[in-house]
Protein backbone atom coordinates (compact mmCIF):
# COMPACT_ATOMS: atom_id res chain seq x y z
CA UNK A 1 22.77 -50.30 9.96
CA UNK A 2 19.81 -52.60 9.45
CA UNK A 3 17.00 -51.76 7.32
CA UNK A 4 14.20 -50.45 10.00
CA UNK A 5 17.61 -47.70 11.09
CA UNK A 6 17.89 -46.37 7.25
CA UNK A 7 14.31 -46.46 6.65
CA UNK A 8 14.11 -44.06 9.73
CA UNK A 9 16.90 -41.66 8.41
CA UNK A 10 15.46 -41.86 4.86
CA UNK A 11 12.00 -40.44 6.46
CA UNK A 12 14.12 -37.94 8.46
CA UNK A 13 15.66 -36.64 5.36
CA UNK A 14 12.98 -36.13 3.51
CA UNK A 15 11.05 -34.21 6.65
CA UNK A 16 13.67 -31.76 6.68
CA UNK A 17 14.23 -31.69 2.94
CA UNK A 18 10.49 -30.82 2.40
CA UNK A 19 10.70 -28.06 5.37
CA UNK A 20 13.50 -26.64 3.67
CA UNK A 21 11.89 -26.13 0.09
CA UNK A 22 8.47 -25.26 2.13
CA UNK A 23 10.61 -22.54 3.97
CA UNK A 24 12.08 -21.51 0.70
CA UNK A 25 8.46 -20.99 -0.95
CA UNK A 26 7.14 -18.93 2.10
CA UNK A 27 9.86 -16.84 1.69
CA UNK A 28 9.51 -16.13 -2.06
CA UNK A 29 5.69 -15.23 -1.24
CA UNK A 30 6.62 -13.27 1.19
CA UNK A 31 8.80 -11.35 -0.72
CA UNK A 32 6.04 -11.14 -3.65
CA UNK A 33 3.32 -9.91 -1.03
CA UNK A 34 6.49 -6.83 -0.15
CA UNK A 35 6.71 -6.19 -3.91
CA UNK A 36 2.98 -5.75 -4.28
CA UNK A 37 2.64 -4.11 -0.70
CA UNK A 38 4.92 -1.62 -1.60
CA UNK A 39 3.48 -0.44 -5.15
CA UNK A 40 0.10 -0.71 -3.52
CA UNK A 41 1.74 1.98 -1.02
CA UNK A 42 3.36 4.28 -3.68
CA UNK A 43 0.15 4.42 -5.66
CA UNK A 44 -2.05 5.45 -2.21
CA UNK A 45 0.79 8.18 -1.44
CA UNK A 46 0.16 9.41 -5.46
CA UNK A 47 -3.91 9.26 -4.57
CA UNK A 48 -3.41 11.31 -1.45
CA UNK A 49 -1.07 14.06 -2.80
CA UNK A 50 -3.50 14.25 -5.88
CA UNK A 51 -6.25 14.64 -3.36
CA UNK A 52 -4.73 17.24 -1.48
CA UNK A 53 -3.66 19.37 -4.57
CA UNK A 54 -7.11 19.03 -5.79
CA UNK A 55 -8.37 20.16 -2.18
CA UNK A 56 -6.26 23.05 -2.16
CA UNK A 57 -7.83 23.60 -5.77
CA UNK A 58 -11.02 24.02 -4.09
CA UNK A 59 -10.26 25.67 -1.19
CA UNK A 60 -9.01 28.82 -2.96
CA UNK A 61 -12.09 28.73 -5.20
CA UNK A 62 -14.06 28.46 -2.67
CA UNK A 63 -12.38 31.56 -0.78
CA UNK A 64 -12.42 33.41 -4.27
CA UNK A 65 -16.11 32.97 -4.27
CA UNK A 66 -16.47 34.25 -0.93
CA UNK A 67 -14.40 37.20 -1.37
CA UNK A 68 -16.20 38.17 -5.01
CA UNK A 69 -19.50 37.69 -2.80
CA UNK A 70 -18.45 40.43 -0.42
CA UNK A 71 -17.34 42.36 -3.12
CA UNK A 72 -21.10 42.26 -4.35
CA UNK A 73 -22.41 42.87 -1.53
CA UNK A 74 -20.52 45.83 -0.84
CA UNK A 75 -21.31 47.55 -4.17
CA UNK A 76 -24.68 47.65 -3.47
CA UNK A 77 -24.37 48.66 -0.37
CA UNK A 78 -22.50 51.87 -1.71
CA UNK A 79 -25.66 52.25 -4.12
């Protein structure tokens, strides 16, 4: 093999060593952007079902309200 032949698989080496360890560092991102993805998506699911117990907080003061209203209103009615 003359010089101008290794030279040639020298360059080729080092192409598909550097796609290897640039392969390699995609995938370790990757896998960070899942980790963070996925506590991102735990703390939204904690946010909603906070939400909704807080909505359901509401809605029965809200239908408390309405009923003590009516009571109100029918007591001085029956004056």
């Amino acid at each position: 093999m003359n010089s101008g032949e290794l030279m040639v698989v020298l360059i080729v080496a080092i192409v598909m060593i550097a796609g290897i360890f640039k392969q390699r560092a995609r995938s370790h991102h990757r896998l960070d952007e899942d980790a963070i993805a996925s506590g991102e998506n735990q703390r939204l699911r904690d946010e909603v079902k906070e939400l909704k117990e807080r909505l359901k907080v509401l809605e029965r003061i809200t239908v408390e309200k309405e009923n003590s209203l009516a009571k109100e209103i029918e007591s001085l009615r029956d004056r």
